[in-house]
Protein backbone atom coordinates (compact mmCIF):
# COMPACT_ATOMS: atom_id res chain seq x y z
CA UNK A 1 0.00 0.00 0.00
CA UNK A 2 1.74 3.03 -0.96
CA UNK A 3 1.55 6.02 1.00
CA UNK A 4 0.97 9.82 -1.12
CA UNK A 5 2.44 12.37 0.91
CA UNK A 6 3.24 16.20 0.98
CA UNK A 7 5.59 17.05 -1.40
CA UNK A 8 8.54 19.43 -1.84
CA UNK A 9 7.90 22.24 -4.19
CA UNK A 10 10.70 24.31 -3.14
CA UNK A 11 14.02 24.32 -1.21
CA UNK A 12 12.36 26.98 0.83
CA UNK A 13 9.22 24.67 1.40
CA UNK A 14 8.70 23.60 4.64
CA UNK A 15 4.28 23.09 4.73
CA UNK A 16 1.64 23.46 2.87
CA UNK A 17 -2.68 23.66 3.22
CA UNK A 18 -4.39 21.58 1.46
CA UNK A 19 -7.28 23.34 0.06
CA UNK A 20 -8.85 21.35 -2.37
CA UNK A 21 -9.40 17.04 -2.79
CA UNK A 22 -9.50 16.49 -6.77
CA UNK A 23 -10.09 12.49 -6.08
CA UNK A 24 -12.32 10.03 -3.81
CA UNK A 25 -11.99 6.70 -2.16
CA UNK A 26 -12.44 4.02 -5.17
CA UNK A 27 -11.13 6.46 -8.12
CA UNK A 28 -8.40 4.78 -10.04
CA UNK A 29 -5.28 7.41 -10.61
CA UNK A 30 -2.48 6.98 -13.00
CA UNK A 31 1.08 8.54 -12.85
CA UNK A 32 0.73 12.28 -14.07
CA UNK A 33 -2.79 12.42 -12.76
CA UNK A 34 -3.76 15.69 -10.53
CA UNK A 35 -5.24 14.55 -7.43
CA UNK A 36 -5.21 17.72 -5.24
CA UNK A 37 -4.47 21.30 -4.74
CA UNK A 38 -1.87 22.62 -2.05
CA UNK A 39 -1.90 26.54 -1.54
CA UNK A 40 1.89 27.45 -0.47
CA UNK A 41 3.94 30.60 -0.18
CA UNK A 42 3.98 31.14 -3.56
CA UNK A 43 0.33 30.54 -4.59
CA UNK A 44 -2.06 27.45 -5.32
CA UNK A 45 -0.16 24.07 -7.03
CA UNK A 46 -2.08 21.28 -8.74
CA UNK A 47 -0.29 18.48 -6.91
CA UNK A 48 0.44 14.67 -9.13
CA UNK A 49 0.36 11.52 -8.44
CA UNK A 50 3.82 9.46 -9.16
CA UNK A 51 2.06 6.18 -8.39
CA UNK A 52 -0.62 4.11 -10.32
CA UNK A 53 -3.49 2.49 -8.61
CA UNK A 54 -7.18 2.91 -6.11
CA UNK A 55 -7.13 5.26 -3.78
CA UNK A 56 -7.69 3.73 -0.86
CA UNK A 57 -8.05 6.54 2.50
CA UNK A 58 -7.71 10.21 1.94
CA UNK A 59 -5.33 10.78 5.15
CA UNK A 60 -5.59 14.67 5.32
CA UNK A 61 -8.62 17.29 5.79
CA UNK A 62 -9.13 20.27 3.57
CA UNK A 63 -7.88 23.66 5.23
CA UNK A 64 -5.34 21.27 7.37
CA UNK A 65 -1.64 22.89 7.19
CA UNK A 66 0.64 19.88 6.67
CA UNK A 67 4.36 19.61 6.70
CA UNK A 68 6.48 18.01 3.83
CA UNK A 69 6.45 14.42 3.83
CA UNK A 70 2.95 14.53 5.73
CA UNK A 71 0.70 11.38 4.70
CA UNK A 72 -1.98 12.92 2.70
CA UNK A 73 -3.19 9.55 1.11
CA UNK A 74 -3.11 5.91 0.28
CA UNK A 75 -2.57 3.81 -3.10
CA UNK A 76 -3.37 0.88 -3.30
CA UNK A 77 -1.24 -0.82 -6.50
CA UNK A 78 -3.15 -3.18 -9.09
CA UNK A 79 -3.14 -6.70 -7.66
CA UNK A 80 -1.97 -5.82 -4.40
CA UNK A 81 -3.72 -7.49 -1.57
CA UNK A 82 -5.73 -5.16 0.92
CA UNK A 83 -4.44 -5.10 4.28
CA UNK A 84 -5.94 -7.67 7.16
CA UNK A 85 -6.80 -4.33 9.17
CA UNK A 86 -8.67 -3.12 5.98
CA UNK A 87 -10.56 -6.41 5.84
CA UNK A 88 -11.48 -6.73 9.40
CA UNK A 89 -13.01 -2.92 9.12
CA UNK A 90 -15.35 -4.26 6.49
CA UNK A 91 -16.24 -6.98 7.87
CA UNK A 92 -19.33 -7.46 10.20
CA UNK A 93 -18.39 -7.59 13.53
CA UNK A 94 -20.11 -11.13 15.00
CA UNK A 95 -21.84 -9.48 18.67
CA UNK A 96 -19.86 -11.94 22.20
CA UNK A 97 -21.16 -12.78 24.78
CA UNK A 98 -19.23 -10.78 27.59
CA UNK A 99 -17.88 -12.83 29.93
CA UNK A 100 -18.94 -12.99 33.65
CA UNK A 101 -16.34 -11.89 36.30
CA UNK A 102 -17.21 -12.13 39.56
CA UNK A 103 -17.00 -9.05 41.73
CA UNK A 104 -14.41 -8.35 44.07
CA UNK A 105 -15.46 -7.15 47.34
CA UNK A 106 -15.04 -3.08 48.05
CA UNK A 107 -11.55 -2.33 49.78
CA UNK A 108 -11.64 0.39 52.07
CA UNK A 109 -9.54 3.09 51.11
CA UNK A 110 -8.04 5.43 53.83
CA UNK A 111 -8.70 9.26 53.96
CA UNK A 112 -6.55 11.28 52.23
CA UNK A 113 -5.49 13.97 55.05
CA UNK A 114 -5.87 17.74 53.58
CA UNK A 115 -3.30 19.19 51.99
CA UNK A 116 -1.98 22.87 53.03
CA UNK A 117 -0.42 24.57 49.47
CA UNK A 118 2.73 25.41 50.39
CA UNK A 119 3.54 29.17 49.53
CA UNK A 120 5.79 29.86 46.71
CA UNK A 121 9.79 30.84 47.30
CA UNK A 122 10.25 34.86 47.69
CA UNK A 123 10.89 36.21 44.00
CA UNK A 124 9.08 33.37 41.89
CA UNK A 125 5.91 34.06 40.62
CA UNK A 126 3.09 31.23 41.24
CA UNK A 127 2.66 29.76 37.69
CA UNK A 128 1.70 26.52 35.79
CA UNK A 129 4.90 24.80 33.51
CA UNK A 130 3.15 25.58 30.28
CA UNK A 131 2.29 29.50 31.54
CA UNK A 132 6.44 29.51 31.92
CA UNK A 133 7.44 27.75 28.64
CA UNK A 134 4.78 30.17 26.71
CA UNK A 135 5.71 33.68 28.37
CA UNK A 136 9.48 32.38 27.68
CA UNK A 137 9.08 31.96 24.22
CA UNK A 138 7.00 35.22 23.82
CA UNK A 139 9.44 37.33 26.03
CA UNK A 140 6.84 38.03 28.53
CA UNK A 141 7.53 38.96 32.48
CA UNK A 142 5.64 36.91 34.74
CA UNK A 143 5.60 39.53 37.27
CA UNK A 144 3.28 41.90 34.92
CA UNK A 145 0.71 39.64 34.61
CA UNK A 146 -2.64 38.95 36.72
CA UNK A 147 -3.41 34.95 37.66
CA UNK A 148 -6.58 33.68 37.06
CA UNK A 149 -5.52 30.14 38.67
CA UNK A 150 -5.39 28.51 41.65
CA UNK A 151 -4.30 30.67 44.43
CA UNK A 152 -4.01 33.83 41.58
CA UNK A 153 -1.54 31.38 39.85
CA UNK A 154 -1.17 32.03 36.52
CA UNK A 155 -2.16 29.95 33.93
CA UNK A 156 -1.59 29.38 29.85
CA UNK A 157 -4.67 31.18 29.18
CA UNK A 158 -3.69 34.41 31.32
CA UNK A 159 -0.14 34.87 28.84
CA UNK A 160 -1.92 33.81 25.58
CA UNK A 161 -4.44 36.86 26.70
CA UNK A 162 -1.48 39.24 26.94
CA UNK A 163 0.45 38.26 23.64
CA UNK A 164 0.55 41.04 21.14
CA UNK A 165 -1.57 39.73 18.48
CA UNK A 166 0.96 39.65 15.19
CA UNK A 167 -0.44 41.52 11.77
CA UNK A 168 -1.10 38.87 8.86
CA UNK A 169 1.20 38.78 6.55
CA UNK A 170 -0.27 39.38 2.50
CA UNK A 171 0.27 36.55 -0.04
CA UNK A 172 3.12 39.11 -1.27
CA UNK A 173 4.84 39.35 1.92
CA UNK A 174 4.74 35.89 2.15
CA UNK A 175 5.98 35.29 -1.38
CA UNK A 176 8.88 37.28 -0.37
CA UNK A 177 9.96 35.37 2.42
CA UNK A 178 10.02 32.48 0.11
CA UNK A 179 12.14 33.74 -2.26
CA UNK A 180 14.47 35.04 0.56
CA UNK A 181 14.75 31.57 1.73
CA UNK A 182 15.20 30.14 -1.20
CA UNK A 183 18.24 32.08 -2.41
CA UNK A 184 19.68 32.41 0.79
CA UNK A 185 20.05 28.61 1.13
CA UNK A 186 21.08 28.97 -2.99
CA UNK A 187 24.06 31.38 -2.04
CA UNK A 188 24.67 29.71 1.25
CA UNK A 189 25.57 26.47 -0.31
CA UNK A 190 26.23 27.05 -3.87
CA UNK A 191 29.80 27.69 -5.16
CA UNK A 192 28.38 30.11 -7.84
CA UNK A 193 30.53 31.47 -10.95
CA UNK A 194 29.46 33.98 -13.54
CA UNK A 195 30.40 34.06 -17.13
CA UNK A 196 29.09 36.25 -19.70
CA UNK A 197 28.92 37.12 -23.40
CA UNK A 198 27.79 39.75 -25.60
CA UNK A 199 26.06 38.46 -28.94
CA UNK A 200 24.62 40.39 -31.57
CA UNK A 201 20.63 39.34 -31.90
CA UNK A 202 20.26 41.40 -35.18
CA UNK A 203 19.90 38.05 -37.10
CA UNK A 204 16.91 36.77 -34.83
CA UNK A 205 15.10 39.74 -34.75
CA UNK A 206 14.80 40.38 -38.50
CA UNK A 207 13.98 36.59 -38.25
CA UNK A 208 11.50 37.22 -36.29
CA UNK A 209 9.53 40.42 -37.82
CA UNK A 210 9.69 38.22 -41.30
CA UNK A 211 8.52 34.85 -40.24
CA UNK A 212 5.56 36.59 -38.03
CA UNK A 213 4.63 38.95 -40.57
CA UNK A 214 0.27 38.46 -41.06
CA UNK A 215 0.17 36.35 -38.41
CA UNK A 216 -2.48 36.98 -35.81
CA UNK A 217 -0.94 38.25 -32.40
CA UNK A 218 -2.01 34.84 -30.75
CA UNK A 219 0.19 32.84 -33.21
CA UNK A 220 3.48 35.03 -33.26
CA UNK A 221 6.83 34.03 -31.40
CA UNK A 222 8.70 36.31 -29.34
CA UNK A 223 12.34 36.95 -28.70
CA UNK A 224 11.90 35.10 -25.89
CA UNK A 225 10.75 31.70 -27.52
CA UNK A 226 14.32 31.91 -29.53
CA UNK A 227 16.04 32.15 -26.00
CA UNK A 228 14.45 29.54 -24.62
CA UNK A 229 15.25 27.21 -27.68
CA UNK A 230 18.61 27.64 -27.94
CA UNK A 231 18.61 27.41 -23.89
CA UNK A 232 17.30 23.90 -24.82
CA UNK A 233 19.94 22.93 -27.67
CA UNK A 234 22.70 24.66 -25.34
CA UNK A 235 22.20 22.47 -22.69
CA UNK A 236 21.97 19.52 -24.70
CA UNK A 237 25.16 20.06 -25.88
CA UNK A 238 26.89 21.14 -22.76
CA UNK A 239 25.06 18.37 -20.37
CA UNK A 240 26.73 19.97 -17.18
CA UNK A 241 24.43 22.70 -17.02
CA UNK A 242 21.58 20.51 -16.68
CA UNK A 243 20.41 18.55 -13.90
CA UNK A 244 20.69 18.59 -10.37
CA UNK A 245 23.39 18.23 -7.80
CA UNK A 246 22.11 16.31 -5.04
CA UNK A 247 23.95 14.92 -1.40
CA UNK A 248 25.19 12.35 -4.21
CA UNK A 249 26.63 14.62 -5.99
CA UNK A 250 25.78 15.83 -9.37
CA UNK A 251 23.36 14.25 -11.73
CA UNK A 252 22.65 15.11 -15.10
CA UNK A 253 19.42 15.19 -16.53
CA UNK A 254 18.33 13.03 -19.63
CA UNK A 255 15.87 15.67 -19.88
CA UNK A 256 15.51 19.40 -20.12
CA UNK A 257 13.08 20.57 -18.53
CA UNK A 258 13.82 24.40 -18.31
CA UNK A 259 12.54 27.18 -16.29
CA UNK A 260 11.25 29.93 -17.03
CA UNK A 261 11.10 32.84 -14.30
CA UNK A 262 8.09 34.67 -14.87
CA UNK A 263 7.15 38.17 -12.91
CA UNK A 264 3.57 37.77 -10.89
CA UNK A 265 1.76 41.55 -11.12
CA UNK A 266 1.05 41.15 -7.38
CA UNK A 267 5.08 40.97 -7.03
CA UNK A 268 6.84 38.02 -6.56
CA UNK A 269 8.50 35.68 -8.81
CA UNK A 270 8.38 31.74 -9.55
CA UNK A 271 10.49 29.61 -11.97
CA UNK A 272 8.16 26.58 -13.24
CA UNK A 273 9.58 24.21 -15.66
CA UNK A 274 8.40 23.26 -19.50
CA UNK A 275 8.25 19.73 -19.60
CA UNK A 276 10.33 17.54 -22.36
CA UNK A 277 11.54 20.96 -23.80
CA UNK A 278 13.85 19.23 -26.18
CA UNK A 279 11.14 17.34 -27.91
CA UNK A 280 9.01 20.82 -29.08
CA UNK A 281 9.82 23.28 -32.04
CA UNK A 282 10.03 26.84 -31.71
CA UNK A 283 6.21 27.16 -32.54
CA UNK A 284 5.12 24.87 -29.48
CA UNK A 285 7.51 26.11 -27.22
CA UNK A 286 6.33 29.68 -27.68
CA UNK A 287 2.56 27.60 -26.78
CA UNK A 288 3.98 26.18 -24.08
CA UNK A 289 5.71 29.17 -22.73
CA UNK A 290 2.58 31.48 -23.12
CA UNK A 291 0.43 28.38 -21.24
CA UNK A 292 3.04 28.62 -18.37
CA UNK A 293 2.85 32.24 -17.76
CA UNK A 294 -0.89 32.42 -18.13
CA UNK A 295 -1.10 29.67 -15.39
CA UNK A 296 1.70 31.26 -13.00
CA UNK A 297 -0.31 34.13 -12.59
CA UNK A 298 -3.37 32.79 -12.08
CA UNK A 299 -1.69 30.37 -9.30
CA UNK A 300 -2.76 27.19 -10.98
CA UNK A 301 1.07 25.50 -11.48
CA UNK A 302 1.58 21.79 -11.03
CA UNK A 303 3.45 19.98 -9.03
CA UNK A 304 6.22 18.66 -11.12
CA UNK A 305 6.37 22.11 -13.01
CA UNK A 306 7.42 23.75 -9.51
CA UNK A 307 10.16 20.77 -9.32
CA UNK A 308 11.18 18.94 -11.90
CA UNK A 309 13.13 22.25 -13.35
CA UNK A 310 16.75 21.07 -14.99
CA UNK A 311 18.06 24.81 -15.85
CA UNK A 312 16.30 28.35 -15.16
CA UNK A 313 16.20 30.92 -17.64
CA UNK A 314 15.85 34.73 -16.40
CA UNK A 315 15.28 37.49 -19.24
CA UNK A 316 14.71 41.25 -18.33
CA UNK A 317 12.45 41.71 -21.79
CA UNK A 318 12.69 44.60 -23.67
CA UNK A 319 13.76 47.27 -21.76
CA UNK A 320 15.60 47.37 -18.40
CA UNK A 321 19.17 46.25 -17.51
CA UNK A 322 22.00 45.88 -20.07
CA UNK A 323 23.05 42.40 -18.01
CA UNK A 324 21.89 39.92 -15.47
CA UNK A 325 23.40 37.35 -13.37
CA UNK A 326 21.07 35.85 -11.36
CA UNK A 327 20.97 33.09 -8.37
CA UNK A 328 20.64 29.84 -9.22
CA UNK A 329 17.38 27.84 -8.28
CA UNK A 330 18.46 24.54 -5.91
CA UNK A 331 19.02 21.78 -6.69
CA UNK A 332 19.91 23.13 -10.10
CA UNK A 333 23.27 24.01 -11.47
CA UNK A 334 22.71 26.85 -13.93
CA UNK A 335 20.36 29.96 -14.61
CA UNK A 336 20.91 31.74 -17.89
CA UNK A 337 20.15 35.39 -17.30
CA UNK A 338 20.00 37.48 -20.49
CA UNK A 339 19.70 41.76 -20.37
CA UNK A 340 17.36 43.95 -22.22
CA UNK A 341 18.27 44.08 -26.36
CA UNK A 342 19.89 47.57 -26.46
CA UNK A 343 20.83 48.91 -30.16
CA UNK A 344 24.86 49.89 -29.95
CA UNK A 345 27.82 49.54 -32.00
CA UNK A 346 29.10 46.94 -33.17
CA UNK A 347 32.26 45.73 -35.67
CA UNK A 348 30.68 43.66 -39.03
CA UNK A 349 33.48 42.57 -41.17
CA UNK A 350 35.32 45.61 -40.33
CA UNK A 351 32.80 47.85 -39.98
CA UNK A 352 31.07 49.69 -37.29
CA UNK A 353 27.32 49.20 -37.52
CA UNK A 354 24.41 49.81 -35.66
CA UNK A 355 23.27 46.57 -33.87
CA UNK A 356 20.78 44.71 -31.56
CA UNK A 357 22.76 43.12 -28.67
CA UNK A 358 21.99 41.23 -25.72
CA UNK A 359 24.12 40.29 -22.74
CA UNK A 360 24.22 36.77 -21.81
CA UNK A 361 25.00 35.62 -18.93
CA UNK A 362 25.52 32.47 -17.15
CA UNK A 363 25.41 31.44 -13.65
CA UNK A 364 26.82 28.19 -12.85
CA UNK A 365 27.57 25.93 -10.15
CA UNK A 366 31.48 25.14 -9.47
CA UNK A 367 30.79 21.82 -8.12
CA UNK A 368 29.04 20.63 -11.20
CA UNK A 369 30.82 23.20 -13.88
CA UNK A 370 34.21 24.51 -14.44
CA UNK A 371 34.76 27.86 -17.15
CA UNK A 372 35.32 25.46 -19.62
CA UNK A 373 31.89 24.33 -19.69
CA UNK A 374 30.41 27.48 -19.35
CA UNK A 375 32.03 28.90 -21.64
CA UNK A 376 31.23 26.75 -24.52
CA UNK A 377 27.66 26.83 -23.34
CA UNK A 378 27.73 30.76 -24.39
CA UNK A 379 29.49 29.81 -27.33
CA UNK A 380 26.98 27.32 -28.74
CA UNK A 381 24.15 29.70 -27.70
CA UNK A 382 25.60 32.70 -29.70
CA UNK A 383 26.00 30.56 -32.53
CA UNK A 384 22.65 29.39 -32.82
CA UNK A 385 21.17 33.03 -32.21
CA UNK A 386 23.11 33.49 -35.49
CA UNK A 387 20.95 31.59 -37.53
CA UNK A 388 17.67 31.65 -36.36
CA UNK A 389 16.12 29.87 -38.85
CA UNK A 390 17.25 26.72 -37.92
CA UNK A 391 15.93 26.88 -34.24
């Protein structure tokens, strides 16, 4: 009987409420299915299965805050016997006979004399253990409370009615202190490097204005779908950018999966992950990529998309900063971070021209990467900006 539990959809992670049941007892679920909803810091994920079977129990309550690894559910596998305890519950229980025990004559128990409370030491306050622990932990004085126990002793409920009651923190505020634990843990314990490159995106863009030329705006591609591909064919060249180093040490991915760090208007920012990247064409990744953001900002992300992420990729748009290096998400061990398109010169065959340039830069983890690698990650991502026709 396998056992569904909380997942981790973040190194910053720690709990999450469950706010929404998307199965029953009885319903068969496959591997990839959605079978609930978990709200965390950074909004509400559509949480899969990874195993195949009948849901058996559902473990957890809607509104209940759970931490990670928390039961939430059990599967029971095709074939797989149900349990004896499972059996017994269904089956009807056969009424006994209880049996007759003869009673024991009444002891007689002696009086228990009075007892006189003894008064408390000069200086210590008359209060219960958990009144102590509590004030401790809120930095409360004893002495500047009023008892409403025994003998004006006071009691947990007297210092939980003098705490300071805290403000709620917004969604955004919240958001933030995710992200804050996310890349301080990324900086704490990643051995980050930074390369970057300058590459001339004149090519792509004149690409780009031809091959979307009387195409409707829902079917164009962006600038940003030509990043993203040749973030894909990069890394499947340079395989050391892509995967995740673990307390094994690192292991690449035989997939790219790469994220995309997308701005929420309420502030805040998450990094979900295109699925099987290196199986879609320009034209479906720029589907896929418009599908992703329209999702991340309406806080309906899945599960795997929050951690299945092989490589991040960070781009300013069209106007903003010349350059970027960002922080790399954990466990992965590379975030492309590419600056705003700025028109500057720029030598052609010994000649200074007007041209569209981006910065590229790469952030990379020294454990899994050396310069080497980086390096030739920029260089095989300049080159196919160059010719843009055959991403």
């Amino acid at each position: 009987m396998g056992v569904f539990a909380m997942p981790s959809l973040g190194a910053d992670m720690e709990a999450g409420r469950l706010i929404e049941w998307l199965v029953s007892p009885g319903d068969t679920v496959t591997r990839g299915d959605i079978v609930a909803v978990v709200e965390t810091q950074k909004g509400a994920i559509e949480i899969e299965c990874f195993e195949e079977g009948t849901v058996r129990e559902l473990l957890a309550d809607i509104g209940s805050d759970l931490p990670v690894g928390a039961p939430l559910a059990t599967i029971q596998a095709e074939g797989e016997p149900i349990p004896e305890a499972a059996v017994a519950e269904q089956a009807t229980p056969v009424e006994a006979e209880p049996p007759v025990v003869a009673a024991a004559a009444p002891q007689p128990v002696a009086p228990i004399p009075p007892q006189t409370p003894q008064a408390p030491a000069p200086g210590v306050v008359p209060s219960s253990p958990a009144a102590r622990i509590k004030a401790r932990d809120l930095g409360l004085d004893l002495a500047g409370l009023t008892g409403s126990g025994p003998g004006s002793a006071i009691v947990l409920a007297d210092v939980e009615a003098k705490k300071t009651p805290q403000p709620k923190r917004s969604p955004q505020d919240e958001m933030r202190r995710a992200i804050a634990a996310a890349m301080t843990r990324s900086k704490q314990t990643i051995p980050h490097f930074y390369l970057s490159q300058t590459i001339d995106v004149t090519p792509a863009m004149e690409w780009l204005t031809s091959f979307n030329e009387g195409k409707p705006p829902s079917e164009r591609v962006l600038l940003g779908a030509l990043f993203l591909r040749a973030t894909v064919l990069a890394a499947a060249k340079v395989k050391t950018v892509n995967g995740h180093f673990t307390e094994d040490g690192f292991k690449p991915s035989d997939k790219i999966n790469p994220g995309l760090a997308v701005a929420l208007r309420s502030g805040g920012l998450v990094a979900p992950a295109i699925m099987d990247a290196e199986q879609m064409g320009l034209v479906d990744l720029m589907a896929a990529m418009r599908d992703l953001v329209t999702r991340a900002r309406a806080g309906r992300l899945r599960s795997s998309e929050m951690t299945e992420g092989t490589i991040t990729l960070s781009s300013l748009g069209d106007s903003g900063a010349e350059s970027m290096a960002g922080v790399i998400f954990p466990p992965q061990v590379a975030l492309v971070g590419i600056g705003a398109p700025g028109l500057r010169p720029w030598v052609v065959d010994g000649h200074v021209e007007p041209r569209h340039l981006v910065t590229l830069t790469i952030s990379a983890d020294h454990r899994a990467n050396d310069g080497r690698q980086a390096s030739r990650f920029l260089s095989v991502f300049d080159s196919l900006l160059s010719t843009p026709e055959a991403l």
